[in-house]
PDB file of N, CA and C in Angstrom:
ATOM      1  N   UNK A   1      87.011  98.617  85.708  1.00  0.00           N
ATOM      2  CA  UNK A   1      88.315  98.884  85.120  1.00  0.00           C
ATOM      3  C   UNK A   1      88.403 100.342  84.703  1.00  0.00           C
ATOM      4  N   UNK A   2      89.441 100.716  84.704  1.00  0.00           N
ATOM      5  CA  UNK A   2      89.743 102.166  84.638  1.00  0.00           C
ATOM      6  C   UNK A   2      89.752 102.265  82.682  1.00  0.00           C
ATOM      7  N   UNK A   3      89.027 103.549  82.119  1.00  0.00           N
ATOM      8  CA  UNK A   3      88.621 103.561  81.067  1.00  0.00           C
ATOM      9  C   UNK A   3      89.957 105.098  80.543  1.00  0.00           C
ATOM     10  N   UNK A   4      90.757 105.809  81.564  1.00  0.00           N
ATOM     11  CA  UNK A   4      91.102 107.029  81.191  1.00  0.00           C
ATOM     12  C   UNK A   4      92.455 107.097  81.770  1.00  0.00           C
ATOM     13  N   UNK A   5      93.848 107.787  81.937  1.00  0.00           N
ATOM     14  CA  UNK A   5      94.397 108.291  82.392  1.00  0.00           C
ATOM     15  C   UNK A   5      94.942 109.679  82.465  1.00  0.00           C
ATOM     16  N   UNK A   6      95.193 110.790  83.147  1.00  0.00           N
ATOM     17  CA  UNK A   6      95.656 111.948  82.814  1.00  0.00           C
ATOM     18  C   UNK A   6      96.287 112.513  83.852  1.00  0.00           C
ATOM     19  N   UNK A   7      97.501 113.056  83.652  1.00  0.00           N
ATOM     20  CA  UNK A   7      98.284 114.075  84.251  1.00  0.00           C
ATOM     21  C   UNK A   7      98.356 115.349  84.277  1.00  0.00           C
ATOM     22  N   UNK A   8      98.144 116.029  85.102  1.00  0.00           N
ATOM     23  CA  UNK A   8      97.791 117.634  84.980  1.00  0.00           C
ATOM     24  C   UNK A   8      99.514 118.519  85.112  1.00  0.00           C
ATOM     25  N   UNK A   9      99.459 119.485  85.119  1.00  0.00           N
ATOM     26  CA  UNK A   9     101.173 120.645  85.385  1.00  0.00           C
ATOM     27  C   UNK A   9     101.485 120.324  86.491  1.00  0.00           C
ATOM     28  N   UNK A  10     100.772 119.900  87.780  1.00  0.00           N
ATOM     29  CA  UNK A  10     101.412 119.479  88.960  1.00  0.00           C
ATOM     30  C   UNK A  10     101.761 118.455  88.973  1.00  0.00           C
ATOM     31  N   UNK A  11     101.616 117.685  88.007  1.00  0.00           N
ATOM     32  CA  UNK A  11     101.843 116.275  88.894  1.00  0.00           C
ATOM     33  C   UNK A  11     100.681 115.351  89.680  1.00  0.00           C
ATOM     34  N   UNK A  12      99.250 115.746  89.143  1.00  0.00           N
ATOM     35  CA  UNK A  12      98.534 114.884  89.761  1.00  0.00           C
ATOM     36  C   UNK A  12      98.103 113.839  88.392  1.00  0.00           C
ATOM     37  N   UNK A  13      97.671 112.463  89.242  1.00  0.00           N
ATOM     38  CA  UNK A  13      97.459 111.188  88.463  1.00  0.00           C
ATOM     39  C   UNK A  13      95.545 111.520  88.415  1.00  0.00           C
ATOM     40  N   UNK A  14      94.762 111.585  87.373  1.00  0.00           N
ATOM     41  CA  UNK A  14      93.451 111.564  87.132  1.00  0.00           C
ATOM     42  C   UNK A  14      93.043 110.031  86.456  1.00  0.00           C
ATOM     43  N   UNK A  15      92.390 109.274  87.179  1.00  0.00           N
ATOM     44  CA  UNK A  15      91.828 108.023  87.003  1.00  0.00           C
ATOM     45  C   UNK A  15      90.443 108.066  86.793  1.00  0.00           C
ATOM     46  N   UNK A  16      89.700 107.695  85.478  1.00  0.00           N
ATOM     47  CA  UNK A  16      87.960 107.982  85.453  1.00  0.00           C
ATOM     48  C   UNK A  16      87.475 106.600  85.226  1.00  0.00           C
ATOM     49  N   UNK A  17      86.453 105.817  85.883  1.00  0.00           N
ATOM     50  CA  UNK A  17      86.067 104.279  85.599  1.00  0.00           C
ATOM     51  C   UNK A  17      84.755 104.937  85.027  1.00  0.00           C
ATOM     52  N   UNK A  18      84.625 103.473  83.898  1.00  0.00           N
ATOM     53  CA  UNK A  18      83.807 103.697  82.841  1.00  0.00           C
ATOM     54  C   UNK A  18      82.459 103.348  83.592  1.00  0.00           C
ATOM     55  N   UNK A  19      82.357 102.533  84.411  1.00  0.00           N
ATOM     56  CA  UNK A  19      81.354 101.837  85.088  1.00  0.00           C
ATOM     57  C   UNK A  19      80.481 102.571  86.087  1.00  0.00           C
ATOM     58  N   UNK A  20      81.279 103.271  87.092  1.00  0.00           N
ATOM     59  CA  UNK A  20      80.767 104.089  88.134  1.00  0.00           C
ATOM     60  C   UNK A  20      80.959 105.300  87.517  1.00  0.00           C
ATOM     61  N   UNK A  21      81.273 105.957  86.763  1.00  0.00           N
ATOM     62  CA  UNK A  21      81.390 107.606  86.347  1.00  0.00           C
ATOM     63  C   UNK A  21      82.211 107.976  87.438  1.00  0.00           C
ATOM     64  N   UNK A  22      82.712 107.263  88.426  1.00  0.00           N
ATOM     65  CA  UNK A  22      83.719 108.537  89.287  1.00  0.00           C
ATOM     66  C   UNK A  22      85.370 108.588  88.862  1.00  0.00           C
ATOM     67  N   UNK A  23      85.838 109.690  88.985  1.00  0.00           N
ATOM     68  CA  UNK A  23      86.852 110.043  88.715  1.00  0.00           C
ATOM     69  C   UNK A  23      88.035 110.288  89.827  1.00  0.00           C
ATOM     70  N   UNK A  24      89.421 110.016  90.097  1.00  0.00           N
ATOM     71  CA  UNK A  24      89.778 109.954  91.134  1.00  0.00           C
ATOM     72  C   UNK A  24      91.635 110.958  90.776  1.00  0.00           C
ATOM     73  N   UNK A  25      91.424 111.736  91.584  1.00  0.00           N
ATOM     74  CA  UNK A  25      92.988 112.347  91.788  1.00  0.00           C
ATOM     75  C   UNK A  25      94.094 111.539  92.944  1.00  0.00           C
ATOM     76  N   UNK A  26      94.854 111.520  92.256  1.00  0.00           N
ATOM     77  CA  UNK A  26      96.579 110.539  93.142  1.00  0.00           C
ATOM     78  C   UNK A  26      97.262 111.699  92.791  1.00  0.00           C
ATOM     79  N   UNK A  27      97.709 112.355  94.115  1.00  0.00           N
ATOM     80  CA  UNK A  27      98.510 113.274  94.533  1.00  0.00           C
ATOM     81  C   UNK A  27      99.657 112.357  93.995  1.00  0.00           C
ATOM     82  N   UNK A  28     101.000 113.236  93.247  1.00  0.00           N
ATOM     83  CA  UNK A  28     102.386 112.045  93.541  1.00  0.00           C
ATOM     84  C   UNK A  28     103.379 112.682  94.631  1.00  0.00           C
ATOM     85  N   UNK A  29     104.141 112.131  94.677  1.00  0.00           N
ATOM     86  CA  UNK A  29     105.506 112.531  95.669  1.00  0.00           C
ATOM     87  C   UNK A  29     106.584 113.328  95.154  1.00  0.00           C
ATOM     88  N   UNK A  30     106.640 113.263  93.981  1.00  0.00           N
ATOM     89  CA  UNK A  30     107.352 114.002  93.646  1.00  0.00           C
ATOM     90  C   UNK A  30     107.357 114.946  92.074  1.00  0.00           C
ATOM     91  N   UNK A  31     107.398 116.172  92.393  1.00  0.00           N
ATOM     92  CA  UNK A  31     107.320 117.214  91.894  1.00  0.00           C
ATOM     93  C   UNK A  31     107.410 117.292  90.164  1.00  0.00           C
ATOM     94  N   UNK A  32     106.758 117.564  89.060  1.00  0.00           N
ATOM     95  CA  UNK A  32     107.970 117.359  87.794  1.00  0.00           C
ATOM     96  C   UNK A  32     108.638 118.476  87.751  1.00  0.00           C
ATOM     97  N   UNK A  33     109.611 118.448  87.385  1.00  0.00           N
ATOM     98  CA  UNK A  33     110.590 119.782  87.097  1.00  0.00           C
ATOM     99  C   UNK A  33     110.941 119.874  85.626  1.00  0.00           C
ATOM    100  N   UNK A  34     109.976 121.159  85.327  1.00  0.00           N
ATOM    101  CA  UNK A  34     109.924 121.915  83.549  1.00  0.00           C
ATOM    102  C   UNK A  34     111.043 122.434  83.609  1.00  0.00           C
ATOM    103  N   UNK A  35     111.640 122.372  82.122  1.00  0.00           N
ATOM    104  CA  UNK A  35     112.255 123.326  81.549  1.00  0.00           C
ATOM    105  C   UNK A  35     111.903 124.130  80.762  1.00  0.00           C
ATOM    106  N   UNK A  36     111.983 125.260  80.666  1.00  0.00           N
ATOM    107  CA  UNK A  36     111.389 126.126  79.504  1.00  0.00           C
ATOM    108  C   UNK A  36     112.709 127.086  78.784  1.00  0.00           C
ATOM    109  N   UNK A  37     112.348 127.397  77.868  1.00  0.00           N
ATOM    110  CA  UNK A  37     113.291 128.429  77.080  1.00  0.00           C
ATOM    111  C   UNK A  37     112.686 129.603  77.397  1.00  0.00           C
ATOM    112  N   UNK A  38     114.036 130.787  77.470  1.00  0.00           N
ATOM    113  CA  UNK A  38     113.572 132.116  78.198  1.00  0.00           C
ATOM    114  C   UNK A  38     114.282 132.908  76.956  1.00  0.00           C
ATOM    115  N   UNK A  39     113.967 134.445  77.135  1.00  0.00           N
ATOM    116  CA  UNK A  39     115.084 135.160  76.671  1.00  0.00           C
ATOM    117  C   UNK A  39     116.533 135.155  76.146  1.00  0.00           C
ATOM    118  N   UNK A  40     116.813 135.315  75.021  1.00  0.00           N
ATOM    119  CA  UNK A  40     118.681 135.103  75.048  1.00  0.00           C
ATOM    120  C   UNK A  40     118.942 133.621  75.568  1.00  0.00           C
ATOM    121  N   UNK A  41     119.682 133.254  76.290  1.00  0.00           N
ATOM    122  CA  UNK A  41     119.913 132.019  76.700  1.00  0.00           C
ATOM    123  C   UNK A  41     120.097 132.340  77.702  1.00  0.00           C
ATOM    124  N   UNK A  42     118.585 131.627  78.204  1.00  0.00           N
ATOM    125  CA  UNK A  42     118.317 132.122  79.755  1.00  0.00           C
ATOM    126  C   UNK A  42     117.692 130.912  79.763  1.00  0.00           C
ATOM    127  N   UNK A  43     116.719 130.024  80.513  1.00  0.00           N
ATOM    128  CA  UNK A  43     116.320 128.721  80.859  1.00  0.00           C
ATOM    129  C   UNK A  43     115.650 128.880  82.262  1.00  0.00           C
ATOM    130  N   UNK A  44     114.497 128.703  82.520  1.00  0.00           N
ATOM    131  CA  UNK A  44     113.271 128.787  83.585  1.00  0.00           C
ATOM    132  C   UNK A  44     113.164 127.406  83.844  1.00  0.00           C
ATOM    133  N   UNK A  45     113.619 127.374  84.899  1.00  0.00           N
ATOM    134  CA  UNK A  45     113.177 125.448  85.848  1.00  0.00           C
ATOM    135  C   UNK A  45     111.987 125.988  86.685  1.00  0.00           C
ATOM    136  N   UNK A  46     111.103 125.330  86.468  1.00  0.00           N
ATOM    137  CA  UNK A  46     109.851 125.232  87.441  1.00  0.00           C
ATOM    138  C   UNK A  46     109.237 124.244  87.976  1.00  0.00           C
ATOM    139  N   UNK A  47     108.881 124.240  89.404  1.00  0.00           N
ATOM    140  CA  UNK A  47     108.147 122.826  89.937  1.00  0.00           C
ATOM    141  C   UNK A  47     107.132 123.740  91.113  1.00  0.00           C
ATOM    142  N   UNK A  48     106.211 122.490  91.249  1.00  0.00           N
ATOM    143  CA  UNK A  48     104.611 123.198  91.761  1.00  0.00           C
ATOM    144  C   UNK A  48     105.096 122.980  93.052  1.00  0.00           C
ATOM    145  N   UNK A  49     104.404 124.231  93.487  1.00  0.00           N
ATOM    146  CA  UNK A  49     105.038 124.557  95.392  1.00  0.00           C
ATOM    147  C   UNK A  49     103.752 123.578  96.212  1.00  0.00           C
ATOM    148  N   UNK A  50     103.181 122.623  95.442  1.00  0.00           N
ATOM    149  CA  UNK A  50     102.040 121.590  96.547  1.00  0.00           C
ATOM    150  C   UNK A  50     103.071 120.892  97.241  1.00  0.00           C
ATOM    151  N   UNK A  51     104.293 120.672  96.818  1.00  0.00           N
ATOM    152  CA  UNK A  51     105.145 119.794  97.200  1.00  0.00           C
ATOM    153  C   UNK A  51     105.914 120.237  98.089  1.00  0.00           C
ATOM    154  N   UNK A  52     106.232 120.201  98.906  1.00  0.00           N
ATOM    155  CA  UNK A  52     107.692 121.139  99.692  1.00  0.00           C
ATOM    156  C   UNK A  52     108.762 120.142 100.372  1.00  0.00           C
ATOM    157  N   UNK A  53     109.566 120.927 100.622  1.00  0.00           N
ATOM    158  CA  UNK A  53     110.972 120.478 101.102  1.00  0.00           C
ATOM    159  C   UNK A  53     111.994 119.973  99.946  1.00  0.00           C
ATOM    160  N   UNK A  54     111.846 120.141  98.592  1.00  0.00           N
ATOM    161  CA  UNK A  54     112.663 119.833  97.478  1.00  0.00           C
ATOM    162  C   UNK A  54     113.664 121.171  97.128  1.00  0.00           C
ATOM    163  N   UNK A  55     114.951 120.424  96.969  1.00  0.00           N
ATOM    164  CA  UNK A  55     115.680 121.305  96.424  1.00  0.00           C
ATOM    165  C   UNK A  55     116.600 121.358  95.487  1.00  0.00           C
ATOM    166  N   UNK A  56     116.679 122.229  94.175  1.00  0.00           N
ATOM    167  CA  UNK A  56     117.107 122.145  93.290  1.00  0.00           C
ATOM    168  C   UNK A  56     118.556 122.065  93.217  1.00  0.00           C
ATOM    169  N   UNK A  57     118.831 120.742  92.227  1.00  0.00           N
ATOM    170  CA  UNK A  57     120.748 120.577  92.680  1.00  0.00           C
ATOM    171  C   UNK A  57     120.988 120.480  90.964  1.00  0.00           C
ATOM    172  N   UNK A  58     122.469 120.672  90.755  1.00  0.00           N
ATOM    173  CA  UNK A  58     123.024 120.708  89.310  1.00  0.00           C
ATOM    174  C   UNK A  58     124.030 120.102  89.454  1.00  0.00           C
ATOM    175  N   UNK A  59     124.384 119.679  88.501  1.00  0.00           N
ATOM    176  CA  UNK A  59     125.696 118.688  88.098  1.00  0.00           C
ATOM    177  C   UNK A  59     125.994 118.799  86.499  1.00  0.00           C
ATOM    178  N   UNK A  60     127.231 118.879  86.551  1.00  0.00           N
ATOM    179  CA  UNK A  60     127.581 119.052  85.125  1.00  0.00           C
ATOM    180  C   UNK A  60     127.761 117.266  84.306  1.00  0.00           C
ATOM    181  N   UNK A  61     127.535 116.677  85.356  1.00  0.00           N
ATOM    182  CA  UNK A  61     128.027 114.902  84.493  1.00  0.00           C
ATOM    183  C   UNK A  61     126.484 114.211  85.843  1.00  0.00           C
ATOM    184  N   UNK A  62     125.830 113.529  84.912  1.00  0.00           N
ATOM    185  CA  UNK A  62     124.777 112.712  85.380  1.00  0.00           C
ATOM    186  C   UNK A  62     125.561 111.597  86.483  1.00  0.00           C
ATOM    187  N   UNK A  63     126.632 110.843  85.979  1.00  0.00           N
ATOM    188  CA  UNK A  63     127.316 110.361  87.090  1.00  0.00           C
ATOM    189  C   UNK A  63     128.013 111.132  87.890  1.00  0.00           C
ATOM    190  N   UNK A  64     127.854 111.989  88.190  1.00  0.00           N
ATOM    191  CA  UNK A  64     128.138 112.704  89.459  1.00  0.00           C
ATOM    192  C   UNK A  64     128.086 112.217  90.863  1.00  0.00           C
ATOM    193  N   UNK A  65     128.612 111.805  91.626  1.00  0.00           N
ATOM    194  CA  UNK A  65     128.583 111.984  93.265  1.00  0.00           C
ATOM    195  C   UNK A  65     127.850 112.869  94.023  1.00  0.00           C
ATOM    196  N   UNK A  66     128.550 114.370  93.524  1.00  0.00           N
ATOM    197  CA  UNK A  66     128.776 115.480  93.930  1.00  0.00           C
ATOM    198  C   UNK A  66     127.748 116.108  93.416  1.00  0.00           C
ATOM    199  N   UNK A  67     126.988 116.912  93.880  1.00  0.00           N
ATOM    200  CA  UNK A  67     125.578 117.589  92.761  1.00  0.00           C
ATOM    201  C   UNK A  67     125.752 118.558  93.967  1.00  0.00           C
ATOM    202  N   UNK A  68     125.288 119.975  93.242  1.00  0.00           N
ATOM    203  CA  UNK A  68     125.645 120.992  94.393  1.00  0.00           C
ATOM    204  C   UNK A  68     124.321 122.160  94.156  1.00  0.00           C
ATOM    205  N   UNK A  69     123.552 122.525  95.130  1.00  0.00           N
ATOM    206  CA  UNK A  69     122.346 123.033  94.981  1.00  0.00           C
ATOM    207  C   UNK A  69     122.566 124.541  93.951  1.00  0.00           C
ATOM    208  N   UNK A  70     121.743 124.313  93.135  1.00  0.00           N
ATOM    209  CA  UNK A  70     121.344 125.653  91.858  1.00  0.00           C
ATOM    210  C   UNK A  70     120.999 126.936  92.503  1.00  0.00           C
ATOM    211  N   UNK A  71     121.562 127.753  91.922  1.00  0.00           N
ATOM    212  CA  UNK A  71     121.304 129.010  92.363  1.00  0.00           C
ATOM    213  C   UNK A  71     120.862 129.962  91.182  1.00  0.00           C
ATOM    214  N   UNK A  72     120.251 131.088  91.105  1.00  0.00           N
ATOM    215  CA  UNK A  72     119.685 131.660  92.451  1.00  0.00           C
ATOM    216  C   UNK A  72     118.676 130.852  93.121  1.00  0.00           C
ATOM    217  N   UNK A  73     118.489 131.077  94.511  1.00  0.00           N
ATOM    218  CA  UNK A  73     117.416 130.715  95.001  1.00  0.00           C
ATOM    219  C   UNK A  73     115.725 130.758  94.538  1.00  0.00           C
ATOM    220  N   UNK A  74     115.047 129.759  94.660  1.00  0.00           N
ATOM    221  CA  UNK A  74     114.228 130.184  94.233  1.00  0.00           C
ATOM    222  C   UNK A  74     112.934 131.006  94.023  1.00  0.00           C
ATOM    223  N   UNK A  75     112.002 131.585  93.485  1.00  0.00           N
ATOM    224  CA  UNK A  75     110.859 132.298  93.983  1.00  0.00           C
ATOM    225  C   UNK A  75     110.169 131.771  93.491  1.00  0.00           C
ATOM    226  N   UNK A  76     108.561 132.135  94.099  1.00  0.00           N
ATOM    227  CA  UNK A  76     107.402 131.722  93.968  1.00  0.00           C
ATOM    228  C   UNK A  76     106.784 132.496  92.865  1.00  0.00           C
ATOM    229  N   UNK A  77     106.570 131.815  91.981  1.00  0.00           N
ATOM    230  CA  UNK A  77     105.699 132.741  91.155  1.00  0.00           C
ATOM    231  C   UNK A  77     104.224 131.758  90.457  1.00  0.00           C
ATOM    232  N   UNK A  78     103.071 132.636  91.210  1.00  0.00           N
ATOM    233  CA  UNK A  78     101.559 131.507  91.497  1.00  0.00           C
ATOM    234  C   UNK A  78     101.596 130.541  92.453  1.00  0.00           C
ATOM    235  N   UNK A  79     101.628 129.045  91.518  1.00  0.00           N
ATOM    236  CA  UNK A  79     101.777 128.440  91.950  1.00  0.00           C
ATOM    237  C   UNK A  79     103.101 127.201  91.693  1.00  0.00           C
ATOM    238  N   UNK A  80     104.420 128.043  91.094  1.00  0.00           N
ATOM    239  CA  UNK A  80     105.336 127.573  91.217  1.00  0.00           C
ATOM    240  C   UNK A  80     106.460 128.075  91.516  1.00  0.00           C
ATOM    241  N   UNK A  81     107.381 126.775  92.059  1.00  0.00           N
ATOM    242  CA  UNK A  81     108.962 127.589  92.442  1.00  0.00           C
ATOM    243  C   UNK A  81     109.739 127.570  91.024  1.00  0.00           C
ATOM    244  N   UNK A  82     110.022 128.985  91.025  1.00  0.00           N
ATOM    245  CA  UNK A  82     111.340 129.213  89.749  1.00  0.00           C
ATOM    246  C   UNK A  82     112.785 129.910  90.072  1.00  0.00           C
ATOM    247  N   UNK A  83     113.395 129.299  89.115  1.00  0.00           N
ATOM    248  CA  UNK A  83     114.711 129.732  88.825  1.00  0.00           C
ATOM    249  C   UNK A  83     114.861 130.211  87.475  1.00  0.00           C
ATOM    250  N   UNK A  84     115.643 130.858  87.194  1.00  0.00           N
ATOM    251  CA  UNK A  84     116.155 131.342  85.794  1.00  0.00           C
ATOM    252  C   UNK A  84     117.586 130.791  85.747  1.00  0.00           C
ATOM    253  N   UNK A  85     118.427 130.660  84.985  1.00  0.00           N
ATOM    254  CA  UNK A  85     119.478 130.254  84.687  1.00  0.00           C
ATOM    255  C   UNK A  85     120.407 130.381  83.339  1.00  0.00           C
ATOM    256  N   UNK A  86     121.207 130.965  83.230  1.00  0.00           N
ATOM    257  CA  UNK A  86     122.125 131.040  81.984  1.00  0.00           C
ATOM    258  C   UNK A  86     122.430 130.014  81.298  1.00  0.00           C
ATOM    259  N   UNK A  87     122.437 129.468  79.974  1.00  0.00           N
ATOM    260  CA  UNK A  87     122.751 128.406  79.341  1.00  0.00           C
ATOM    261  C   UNK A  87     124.245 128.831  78.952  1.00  0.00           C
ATOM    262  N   UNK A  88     124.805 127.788  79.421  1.00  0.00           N
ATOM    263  CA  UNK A  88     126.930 128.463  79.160  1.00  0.00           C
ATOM    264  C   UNK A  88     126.956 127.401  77.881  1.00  0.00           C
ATOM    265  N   UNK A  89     128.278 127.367  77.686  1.00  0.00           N
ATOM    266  CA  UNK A  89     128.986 126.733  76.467  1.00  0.00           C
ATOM    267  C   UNK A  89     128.745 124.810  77.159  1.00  0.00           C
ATOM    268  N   UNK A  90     128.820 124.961  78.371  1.00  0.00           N
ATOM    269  CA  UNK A  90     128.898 123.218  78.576  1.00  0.00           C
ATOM    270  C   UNK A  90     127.560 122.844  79.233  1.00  0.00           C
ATOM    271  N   UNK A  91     127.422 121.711  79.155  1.00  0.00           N
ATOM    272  CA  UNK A  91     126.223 120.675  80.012  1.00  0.00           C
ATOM    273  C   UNK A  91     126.156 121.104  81.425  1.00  0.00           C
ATOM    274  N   UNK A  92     124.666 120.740  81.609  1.00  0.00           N
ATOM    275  CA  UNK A  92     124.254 121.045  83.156  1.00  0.00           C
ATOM    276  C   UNK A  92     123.010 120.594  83.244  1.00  0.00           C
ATOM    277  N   UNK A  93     123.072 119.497  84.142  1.00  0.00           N
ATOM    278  CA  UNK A  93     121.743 118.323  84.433  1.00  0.00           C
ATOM    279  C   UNK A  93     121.039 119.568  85.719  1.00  0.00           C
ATOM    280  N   UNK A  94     119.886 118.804  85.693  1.00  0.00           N
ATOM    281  CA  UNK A  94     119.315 119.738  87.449  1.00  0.00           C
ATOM    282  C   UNK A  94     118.750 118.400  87.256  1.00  0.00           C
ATOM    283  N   UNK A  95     118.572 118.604  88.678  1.00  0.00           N
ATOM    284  CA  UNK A  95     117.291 117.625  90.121  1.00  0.00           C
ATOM    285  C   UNK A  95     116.534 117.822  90.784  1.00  0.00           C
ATOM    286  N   UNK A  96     115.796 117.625  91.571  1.00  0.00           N
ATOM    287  CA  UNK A  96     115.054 118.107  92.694  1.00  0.00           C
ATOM    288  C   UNK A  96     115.674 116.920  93.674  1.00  0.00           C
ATOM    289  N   UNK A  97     115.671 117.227  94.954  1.00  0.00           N
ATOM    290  CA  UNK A  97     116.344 116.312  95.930  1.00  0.00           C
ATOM    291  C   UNK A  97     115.516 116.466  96.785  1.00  0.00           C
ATOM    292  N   UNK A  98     114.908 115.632  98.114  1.00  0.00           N
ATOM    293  CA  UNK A  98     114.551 116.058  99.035  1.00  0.00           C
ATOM    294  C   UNK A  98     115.241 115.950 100.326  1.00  0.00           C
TER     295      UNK A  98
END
């Protein structure tokens, strides 16, 4: 039986059994996407580039239909994709889509 669980900044699953001492990584499928606080009201979305083909979408209402990809595009910085983004007066969900 599994004695541990842990999640690392990418997104991997760490499983350690008490019995055998081995420890096991589960890649997941999908990416987490941080928010961080920046400068002024500025806002840094980041997700780990192990993952690819995801792309960042925004919507101002969670029931949305319509979600329309975030801009600017993003860059690589290490080992993640970022955006920066202005915090305005109203709401704004993000996603990752693939």
């Amino acid at each position: 039986y599994p004695v541990s669980f842990g999640e690392d900044e990418m997104g991997n699953l760490y499983i350690a059994y008490l019995v055998s001492g081995d420890i096991y990584r589960i890649q997941t499928t999908t990416p987490l996407l941080n928010i961080q606080r920046a400068a002024g009201t500025n806002i840094v979305l980041l997700w780990g580039t192990n993952l690819t083909g995801f792309t960042l979408e925004a919507s101002t209402n969670l029931n949305a239909s319509v979600w329309s990809v975030a801009s600017p595009a993003p860059a690589v910085r290490g080992t993640n994709y970022v955006v920066t983004n202005t915090v305005s007066g109203s709401q704004r969900f993000y996603r990752l889509r693939r």
